[in-house]
C-alpha atoms as a PDB file:
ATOM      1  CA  UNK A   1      96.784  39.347 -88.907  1.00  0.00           C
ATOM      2  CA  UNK A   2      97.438  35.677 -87.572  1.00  0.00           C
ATOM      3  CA  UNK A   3      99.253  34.646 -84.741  1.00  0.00           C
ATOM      4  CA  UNK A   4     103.173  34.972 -85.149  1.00  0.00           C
ATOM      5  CA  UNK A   5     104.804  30.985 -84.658  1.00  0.00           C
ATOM      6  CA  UNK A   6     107.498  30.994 -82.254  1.00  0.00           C
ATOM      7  CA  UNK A   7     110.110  28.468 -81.957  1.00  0.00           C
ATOM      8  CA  UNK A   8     109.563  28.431 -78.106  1.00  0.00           C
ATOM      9  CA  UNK A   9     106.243  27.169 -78.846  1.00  0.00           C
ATOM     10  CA  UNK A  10     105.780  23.472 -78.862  1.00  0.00           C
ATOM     11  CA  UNK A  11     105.506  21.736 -81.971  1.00  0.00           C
ATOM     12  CA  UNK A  12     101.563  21.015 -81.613  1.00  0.00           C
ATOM     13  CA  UNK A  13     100.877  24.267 -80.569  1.00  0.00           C
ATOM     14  CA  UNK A  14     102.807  25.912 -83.422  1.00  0.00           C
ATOM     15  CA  UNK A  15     101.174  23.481 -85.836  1.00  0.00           C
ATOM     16  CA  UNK A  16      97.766  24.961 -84.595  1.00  0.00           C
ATOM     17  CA  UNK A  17      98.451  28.690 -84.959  1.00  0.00           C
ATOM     18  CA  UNK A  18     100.098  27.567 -88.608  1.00  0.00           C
ATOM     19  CA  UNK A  19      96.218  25.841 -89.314  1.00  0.00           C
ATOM     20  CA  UNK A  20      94.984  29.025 -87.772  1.00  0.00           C
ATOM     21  CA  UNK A  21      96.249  31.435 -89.828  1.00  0.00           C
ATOM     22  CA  UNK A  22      96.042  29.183 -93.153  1.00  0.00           C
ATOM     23  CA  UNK A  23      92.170  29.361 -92.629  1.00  0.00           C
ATOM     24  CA  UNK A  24      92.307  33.326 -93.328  1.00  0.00           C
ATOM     25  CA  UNK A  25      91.558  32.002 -96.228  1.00  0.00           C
ATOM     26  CA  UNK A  26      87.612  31.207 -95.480  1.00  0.00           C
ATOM     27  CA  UNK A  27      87.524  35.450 -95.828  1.00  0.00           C
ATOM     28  CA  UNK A  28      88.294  38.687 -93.988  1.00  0.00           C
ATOM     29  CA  UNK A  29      84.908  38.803 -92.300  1.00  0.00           C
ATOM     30  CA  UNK A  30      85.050  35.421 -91.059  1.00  0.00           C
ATOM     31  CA  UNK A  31      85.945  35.553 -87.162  1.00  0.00           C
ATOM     32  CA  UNK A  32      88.997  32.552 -86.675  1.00  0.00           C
ATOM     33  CA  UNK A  33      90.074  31.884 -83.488  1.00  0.00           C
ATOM     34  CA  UNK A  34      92.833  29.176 -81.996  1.00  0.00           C
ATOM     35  CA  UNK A  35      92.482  27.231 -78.916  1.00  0.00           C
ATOM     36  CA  UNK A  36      89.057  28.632 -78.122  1.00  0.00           C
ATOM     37  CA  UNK A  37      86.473  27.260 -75.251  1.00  0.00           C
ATOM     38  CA  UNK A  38      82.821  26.505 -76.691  1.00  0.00           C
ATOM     39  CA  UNK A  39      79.697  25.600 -74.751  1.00  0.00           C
ATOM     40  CA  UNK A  40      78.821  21.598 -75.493  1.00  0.00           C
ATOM     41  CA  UNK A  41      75.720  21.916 -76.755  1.00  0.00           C
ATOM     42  CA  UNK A  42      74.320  18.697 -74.816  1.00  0.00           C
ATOM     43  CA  UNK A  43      75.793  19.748 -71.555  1.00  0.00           C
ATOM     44  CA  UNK A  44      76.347  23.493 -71.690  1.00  0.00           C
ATOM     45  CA  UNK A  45      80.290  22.591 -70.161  1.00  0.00           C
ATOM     46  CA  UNK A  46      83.105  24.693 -72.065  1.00  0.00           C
ATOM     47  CA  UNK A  47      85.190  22.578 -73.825  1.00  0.00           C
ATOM     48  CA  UNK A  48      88.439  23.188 -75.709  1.00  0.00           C
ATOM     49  CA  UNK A  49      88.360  23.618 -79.782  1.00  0.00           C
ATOM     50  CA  UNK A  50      91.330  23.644 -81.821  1.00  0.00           C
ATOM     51  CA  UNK A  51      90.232  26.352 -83.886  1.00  0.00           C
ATOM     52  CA  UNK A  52      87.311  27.846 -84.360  1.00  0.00           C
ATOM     53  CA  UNK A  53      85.485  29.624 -87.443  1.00  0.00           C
ATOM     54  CA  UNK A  54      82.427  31.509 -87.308  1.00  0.00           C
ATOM     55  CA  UNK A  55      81.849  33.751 -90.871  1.00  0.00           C
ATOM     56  CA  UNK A  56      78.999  33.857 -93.277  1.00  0.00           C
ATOM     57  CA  UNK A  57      77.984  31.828 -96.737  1.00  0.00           C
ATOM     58  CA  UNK A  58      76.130  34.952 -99.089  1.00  0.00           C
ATOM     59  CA  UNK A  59      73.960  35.523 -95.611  1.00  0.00           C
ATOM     60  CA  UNK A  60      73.993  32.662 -93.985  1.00  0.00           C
ATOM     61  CA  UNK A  61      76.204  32.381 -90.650  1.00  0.00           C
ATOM     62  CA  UNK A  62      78.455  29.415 -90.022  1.00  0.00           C
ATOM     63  CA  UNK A  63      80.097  27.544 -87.577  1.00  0.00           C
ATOM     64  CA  UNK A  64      83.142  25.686 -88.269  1.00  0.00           C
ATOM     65  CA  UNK A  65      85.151  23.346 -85.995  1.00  0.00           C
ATOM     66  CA  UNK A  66      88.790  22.339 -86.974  1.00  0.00           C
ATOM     67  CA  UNK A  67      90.793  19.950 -84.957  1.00  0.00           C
ATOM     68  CA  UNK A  68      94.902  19.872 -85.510  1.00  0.00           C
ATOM     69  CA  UNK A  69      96.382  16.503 -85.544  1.00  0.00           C
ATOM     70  CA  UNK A  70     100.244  16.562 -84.991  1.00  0.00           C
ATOM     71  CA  UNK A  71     100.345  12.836 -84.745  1.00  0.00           C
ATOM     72  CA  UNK A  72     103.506  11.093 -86.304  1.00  0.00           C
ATOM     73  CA  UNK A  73     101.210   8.280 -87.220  1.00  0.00           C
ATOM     74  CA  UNK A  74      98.488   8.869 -89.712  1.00  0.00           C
ATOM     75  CA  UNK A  75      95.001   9.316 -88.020  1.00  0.00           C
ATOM     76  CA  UNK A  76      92.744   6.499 -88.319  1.00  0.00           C
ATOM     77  CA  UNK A  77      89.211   5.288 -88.055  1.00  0.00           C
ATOM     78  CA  UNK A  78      89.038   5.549 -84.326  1.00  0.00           C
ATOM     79  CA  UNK A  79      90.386   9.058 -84.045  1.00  0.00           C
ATOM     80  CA  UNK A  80      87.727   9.836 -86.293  1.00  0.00           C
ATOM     81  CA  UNK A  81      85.043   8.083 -84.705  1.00  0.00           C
ATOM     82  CA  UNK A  82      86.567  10.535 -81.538  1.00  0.00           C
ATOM     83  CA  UNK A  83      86.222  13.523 -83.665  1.00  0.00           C
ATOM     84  CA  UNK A  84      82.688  12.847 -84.685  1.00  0.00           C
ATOM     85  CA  UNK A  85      81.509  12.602 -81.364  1.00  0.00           C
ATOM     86  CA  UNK A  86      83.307  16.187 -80.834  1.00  0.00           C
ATOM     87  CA  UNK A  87      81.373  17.636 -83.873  1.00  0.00           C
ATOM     88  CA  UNK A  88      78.226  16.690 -82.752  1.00  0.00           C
ATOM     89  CA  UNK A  89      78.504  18.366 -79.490  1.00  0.00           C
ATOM     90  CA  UNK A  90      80.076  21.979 -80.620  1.00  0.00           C
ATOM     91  CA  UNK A  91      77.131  22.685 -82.575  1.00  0.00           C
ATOM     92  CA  UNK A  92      79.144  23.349 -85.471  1.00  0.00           C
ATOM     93  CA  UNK A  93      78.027  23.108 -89.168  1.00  0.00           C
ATOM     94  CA  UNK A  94      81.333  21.693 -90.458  1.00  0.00           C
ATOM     95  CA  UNK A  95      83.911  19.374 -89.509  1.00  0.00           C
ATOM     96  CA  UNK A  96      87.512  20.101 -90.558  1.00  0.00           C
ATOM     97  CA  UNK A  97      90.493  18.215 -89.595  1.00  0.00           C
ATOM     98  CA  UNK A  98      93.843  19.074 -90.233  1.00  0.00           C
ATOM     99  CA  UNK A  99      96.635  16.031 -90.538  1.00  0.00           C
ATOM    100  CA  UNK A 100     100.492  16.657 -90.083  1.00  0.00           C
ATOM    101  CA  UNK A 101     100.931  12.801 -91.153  1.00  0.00           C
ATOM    102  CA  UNK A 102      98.124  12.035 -93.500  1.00  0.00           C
ATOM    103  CA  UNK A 103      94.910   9.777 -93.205  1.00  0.00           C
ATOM    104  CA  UNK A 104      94.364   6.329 -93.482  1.00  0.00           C
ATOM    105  CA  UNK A 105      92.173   4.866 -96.038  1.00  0.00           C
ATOM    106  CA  UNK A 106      89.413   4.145 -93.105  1.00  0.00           C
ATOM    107  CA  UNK A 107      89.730   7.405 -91.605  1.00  0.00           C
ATOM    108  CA  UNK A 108      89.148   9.293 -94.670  1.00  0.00           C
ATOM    109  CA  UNK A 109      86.141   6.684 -95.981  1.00  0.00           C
ATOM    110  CA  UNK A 110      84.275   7.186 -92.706  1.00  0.00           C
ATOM    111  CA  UNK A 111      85.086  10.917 -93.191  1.00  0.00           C
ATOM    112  CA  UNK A 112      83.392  10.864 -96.428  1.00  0.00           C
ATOM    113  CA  UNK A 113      80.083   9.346 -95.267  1.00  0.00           C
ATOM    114  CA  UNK A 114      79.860  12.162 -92.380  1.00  0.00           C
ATOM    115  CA  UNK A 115      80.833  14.778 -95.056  1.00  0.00           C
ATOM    116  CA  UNK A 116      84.142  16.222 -92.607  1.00  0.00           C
ATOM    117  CA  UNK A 117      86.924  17.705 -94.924  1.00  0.00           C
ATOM    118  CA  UNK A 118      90.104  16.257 -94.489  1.00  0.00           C
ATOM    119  CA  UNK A 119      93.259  18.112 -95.195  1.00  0.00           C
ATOM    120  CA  UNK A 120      97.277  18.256 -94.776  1.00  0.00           C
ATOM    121  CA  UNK A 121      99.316  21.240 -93.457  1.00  0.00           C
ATOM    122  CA  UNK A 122     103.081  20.978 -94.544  1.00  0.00           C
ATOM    123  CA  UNK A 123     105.741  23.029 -93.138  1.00  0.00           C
ATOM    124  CA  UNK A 124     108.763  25.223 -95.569  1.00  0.00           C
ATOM    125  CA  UNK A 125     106.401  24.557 -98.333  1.00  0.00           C
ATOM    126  CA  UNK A 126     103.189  25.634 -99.686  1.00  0.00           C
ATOM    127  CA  UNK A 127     100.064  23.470 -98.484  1.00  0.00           C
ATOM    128  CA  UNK A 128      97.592  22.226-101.266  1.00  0.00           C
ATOM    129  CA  UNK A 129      94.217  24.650-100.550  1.00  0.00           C
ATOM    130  CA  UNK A 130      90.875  22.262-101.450  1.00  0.00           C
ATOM    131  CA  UNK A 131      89.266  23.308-104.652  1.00  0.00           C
ATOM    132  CA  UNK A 132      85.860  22.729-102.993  1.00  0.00           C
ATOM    133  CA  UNK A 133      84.693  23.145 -99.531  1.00  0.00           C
ATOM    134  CA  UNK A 134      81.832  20.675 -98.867  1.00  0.00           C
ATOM    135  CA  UNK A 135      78.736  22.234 -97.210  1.00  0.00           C
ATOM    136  CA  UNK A 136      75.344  20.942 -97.122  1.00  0.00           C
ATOM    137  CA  UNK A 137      73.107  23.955 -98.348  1.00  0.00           C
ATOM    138  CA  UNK A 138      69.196  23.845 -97.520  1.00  0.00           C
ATOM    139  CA  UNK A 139      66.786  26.631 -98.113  1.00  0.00           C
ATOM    140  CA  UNK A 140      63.400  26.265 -97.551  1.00  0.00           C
ATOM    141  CA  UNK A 141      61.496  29.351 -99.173  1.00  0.00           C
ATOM    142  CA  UNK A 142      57.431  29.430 -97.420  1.00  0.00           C
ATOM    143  CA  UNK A 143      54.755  29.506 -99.895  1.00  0.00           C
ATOM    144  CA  UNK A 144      50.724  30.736 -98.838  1.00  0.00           C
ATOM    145  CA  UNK A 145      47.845  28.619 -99.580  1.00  0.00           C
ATOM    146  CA  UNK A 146      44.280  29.977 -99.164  1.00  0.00           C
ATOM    147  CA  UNK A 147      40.972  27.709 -99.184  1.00  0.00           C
ATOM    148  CA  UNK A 148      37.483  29.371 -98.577  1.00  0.00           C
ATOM    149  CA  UNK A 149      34.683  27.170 -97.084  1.00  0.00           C
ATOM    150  CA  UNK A 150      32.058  29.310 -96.219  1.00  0.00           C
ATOM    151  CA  UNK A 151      30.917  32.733 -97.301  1.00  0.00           C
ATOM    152  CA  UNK A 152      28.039  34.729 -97.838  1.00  0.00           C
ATOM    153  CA  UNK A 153      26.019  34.178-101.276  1.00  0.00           C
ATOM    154  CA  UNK A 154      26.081  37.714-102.668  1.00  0.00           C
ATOM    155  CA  UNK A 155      30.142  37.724-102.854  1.00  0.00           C
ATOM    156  CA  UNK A 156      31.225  36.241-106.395  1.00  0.00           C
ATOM    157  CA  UNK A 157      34.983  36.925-106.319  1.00  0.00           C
ATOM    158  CA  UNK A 158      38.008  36.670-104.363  1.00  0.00           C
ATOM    159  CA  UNK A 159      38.517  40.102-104.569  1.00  0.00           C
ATOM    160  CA  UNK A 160      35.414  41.037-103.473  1.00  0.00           C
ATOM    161  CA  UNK A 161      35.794  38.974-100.358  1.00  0.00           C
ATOM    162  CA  UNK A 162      39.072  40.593-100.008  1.00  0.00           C
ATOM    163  CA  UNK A 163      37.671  44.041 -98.913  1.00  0.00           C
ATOM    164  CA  UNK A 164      34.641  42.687 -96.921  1.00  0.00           C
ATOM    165  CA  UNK A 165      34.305  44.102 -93.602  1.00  0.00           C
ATOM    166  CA  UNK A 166      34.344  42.242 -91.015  1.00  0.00           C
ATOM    167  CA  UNK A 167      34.382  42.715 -87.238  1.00  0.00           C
ATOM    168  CA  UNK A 168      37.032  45.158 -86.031  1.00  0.00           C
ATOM    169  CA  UNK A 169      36.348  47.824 -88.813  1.00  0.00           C
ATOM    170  CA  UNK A 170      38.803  45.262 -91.022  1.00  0.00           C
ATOM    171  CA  UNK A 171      39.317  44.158 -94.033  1.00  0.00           C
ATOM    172  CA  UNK A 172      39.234  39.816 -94.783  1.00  0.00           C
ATOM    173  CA  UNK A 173      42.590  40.371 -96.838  1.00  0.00           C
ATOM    174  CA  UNK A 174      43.874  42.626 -93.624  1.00  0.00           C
ATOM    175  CA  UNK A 175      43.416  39.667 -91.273  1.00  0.00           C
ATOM    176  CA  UNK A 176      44.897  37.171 -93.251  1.00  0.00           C
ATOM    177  CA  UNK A 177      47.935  39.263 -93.498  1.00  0.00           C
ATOM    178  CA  UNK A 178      48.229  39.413 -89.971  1.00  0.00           C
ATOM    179  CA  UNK A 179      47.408  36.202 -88.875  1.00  0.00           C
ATOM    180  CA  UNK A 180      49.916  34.752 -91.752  1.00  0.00           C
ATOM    181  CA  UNK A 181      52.787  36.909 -90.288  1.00  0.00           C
ATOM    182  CA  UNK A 182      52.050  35.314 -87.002  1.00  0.00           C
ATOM    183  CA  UNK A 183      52.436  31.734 -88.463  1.00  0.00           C
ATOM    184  CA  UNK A 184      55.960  33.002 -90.172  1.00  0.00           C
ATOM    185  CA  UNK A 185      56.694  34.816 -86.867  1.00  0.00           C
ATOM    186  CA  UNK A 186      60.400  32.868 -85.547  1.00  0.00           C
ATOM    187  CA  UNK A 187      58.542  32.149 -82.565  1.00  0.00           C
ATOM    188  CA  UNK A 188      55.617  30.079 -84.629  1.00  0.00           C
ATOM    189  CA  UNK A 189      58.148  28.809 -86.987  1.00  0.00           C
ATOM    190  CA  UNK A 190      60.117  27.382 -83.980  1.00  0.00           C
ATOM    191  CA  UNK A 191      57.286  25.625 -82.906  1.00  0.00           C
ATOM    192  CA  UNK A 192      56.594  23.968 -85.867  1.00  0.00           C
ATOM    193  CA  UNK A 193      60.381  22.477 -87.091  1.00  0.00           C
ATOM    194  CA  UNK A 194      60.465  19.102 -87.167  1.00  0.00           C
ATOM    195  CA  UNK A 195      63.936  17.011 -87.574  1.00  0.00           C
ATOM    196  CA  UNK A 196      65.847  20.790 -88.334  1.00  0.00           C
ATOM    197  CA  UNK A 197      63.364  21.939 -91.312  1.00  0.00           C
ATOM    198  CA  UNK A 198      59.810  23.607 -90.642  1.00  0.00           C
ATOM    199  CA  UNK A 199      56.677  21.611 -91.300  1.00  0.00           C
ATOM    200  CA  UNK A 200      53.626  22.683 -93.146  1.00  0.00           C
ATOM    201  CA  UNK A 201      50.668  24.223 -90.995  1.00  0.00           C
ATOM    202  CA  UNK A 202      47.534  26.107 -91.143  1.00  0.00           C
ATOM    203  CA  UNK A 203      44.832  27.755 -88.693  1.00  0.00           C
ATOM    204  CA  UNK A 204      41.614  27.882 -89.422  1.00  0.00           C
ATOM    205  CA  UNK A 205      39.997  31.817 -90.024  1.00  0.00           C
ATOM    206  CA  UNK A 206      36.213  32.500 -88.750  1.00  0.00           C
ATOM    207  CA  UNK A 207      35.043  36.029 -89.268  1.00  0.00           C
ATOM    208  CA  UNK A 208      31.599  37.815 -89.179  1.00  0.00           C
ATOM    209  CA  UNK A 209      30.541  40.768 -91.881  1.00  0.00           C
ATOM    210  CA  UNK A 210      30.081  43.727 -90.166  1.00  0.00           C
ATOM    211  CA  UNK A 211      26.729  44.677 -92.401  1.00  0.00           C
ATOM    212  CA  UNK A 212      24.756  41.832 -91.223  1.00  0.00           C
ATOM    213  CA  UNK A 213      26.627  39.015 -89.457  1.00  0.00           C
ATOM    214  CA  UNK A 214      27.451  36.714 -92.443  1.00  0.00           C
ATOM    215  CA  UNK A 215      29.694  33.598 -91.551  1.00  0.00           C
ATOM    216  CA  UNK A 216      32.919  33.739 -93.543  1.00  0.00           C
ATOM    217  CA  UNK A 217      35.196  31.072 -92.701  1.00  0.00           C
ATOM    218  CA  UNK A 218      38.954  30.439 -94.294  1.00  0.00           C
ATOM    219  CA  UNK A 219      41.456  28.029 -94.002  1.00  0.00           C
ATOM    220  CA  UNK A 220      44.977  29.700 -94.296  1.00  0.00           C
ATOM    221  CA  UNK A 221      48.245  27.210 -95.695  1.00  0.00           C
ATOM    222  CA  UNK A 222      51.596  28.139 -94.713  1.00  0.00           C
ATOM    223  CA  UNK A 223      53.462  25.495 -96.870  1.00  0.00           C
ATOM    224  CA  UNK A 224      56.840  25.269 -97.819  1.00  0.00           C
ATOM    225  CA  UNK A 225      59.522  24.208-100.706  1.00  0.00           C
ATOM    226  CA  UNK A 226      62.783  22.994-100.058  1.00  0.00           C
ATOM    227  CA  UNK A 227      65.573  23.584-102.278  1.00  0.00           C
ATOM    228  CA  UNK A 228      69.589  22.109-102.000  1.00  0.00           C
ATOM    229  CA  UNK A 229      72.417  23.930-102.928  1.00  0.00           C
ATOM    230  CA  UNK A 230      74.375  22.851-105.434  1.00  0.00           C
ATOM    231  CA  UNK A 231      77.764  22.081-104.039  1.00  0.00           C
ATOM    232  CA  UNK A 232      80.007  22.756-107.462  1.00  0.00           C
ATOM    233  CA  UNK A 233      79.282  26.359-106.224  1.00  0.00           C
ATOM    234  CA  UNK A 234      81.427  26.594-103.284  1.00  0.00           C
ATOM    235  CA  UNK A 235      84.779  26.883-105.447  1.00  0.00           C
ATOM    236  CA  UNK A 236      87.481  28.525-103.706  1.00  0.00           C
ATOM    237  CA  UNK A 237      90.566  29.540-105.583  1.00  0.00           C
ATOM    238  CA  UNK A 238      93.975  30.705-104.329  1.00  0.00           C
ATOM    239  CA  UNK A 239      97.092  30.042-103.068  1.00  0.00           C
ATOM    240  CA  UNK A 240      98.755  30.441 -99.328  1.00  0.00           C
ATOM    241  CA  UNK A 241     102.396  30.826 -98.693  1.00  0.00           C
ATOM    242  CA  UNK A 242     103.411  29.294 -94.971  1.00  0.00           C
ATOM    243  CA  UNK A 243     106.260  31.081 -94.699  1.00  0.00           C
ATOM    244  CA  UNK A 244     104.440  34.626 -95.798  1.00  0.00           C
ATOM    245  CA  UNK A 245     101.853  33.216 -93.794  1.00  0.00           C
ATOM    246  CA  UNK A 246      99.711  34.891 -96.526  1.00  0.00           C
ATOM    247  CA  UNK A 247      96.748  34.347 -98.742  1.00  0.00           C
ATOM    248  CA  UNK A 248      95.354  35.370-101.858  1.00  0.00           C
ATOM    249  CA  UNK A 249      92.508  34.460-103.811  1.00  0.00           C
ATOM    250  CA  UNK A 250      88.880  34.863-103.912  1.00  0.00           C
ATOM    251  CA  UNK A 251      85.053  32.739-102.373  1.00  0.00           C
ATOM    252  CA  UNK A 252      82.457  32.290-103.630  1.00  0.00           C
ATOM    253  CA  UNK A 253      79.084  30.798-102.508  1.00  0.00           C
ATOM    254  CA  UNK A 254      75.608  30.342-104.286  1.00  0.00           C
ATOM    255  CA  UNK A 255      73.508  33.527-103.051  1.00  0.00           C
ATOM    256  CA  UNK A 256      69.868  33.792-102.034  1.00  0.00           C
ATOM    257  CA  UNK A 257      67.137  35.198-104.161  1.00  0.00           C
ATOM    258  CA  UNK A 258      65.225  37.101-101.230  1.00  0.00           C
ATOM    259  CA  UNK A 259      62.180  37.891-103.343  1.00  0.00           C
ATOM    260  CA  UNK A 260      61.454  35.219-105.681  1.00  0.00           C
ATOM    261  CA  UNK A 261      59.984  31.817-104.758  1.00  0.00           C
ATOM    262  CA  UNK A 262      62.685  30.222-106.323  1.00  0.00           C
ATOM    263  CA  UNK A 263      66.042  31.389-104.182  1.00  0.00           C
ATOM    264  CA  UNK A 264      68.702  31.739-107.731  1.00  0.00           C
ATOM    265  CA  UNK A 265      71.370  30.193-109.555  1.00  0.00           C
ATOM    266  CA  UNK A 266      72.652  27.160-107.766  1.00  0.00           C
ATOM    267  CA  UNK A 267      70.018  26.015-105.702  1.00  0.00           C
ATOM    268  CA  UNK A 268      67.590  23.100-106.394  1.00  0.00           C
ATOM    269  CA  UNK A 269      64.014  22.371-105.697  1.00  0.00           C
ATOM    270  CA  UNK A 270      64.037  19.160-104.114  1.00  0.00           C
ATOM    271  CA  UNK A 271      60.908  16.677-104.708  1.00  0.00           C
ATOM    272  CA  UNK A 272      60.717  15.603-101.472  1.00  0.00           C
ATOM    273  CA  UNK A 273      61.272  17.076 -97.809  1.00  0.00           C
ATOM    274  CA  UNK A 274      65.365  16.035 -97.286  1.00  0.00           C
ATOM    275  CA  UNK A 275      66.656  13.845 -94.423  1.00  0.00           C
ATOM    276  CA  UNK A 276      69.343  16.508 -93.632  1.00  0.00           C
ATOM    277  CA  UNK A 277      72.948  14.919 -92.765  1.00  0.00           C
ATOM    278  CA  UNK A 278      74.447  16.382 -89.475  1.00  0.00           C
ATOM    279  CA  UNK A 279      77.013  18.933 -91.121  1.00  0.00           C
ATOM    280  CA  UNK A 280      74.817  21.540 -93.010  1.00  0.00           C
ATOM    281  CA  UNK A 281      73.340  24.914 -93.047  1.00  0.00           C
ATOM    282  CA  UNK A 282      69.493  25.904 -93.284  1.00  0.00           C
ATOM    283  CA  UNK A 283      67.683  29.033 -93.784  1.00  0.00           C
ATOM    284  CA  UNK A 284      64.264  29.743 -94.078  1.00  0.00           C
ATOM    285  CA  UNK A 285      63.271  32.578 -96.165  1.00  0.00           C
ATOM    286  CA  UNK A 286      59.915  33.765 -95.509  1.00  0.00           C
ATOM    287  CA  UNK A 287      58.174  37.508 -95.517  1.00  0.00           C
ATOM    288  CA  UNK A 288      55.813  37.383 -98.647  1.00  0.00           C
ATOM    289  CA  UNK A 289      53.659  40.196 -99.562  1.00  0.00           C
ATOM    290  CA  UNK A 290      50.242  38.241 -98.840  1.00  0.00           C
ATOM    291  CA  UNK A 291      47.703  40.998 -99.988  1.00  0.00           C
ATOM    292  CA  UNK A 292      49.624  41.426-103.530  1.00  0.00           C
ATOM    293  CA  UNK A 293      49.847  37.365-103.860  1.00  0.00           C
ATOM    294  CA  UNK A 294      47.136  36.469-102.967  1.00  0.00           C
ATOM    295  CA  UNK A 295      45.263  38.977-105.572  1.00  0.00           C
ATOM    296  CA  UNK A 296      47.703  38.383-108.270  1.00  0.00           C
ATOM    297  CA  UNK A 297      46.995  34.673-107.622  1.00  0.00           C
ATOM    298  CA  UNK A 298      43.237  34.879-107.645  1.00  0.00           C
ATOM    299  CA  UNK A 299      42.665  37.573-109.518  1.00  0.00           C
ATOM    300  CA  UNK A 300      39.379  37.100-111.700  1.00  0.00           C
ATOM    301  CA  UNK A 301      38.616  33.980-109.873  1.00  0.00           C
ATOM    302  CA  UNK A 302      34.749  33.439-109.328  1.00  0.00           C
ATOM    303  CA  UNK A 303      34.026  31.690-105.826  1.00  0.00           C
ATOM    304  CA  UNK A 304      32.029  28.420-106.336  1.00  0.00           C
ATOM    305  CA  UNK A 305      28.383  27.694-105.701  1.00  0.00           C
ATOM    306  CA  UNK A 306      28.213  26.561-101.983  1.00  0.00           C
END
């Protein structure tokens, strides 16, 4: 249940709490919250946020800020440019501003470029709720690659190098399961991000055979695809009554394939590694079964002649 509008409240404030209880909307589970304090995220300092969302796309979490503009001029460019610089410091995924008077052709091209929604709340009279909510969706789904160097002669498949024993009482295919859940481990994987989206590494294996010291020597790949939602999928469909200060209707989002390589409907694979723009949302799915893909993959594979 929103906030209740009170005619002892001023008009700006009252215009918030009206914005605040319109974005019920974004779901039940999403957590909305007016005139909150959040940490700048370049000096740590609280600062004051209009209203603030924090929910979930399929299972991704999101942060949205949304500023309320009672102005009785339209806002322009340089209130904009203002709220930009706000953006980037919440942390936030989305920008979302909220116009008593409107926008001016400036304001709203320069909101376009920076991909910030731009809406008007009207009062004794049903609002117009977007058709589309704009976020940048990025998934980038890990992939293993595997190259052998050295090995001893007798071995003549992959899966006979796979159950080798080696030092430890272990299996070849039980070490490279371990050591490529350490490269996927958050820890490794923050380590290795590079402008917001992880990079491609690898670590080099050296074992010895238990039976009589033979050299085996990998090179293990964690690589990774990156894939783009497709933003015709964030439809949102409904209606909101300001003076029920009620909504009805339903959201949907593209969902995540958790164990394919390729994440589903709505998403995708992208050519090349994306420059990502400042409002979006990334997850990295990761947690292959290595020991079943790397067999499936290899499976009657004779090593080479070394």
């Amino acid at each position: 249940m929103g906030k209740r509008i009170t005619k002892n409240s001023p008009e700006w404030k009252q215009f918030e709490i009206a914005v605040a209880n319109f974005l019920k909307a974004m779901g039940p589970d999403a957590k909305i919250e007016h005139d909150q304090k959040i940490p700048d995220k370049h000096t740590g300092e609280l600062r004051q946020r209009d209203v603030w969302i924090q929910g979930r796309i399929s299972i991704i979490p999101v942060k949205i800020m949304v500023s309320c503009k009672r102005y009785k001029a339209k806002v322009n460019q340089q209130h904009m440019d203002a709220f930009l610089g706000e953006l980037d410091s919440s942390g936030a995924n989305k920008g979302v501003i909220y116009s008593k008077s409107g926008f001016t052709k400036p304001a709203l091209k320069k909101a376009e470029k920076n991909e910030v929604s731009c809406y008007t709340l009207y009062e004794k009279e049903p609002p117009a709720m977007p058709d589309v909510i704009f976020i940048k969706q990025y998934c980038a789904r890990s992939k293993l690659g595997l190259a052998i160097s050295t090995f001893p002669k007798d071995i003549k498949t992959a899966d006979q190098l796979f159950d080798e024993i080696v030092l430890g009482n272990r299996r070849v295919i039980d070490v490279i399961s371990e050591k490529y859940a350490k490269m996927e481990d958050l820890t490794t994987l923050k380590e290795n991000m590079e402008n917001g989206l992880p990079k491609d590494h690898h670590v080099i294996i050296s074992l010895e055979r238990v039976k009589d010291d033979a050299k085996i020597i990998l090179k293990l790949k964690l690589l990774w695809n990156f894939f783009e939602a497709k933003t015709e999928a964030h439809l949102v469909e409904g209606s909101y009554s300001f003076t029920e200060q009620k909504f009805s209707g339903t959201v949907t989002f593209p969902t995540i394939a958790t164990q394919k390589a390729h994440p589903g409907e709505g998403w995708t694979l992208l050519e090349e590694r994306p420059i990502l723009p400042k409002n979006r949302i990334v997850v990295c799915s990761k947690g292959s079964n290595v020991e079943e893909t790397l067999r499936k993959g290899m499976v009657g594979v004779n090593l080479p002649d070394l």
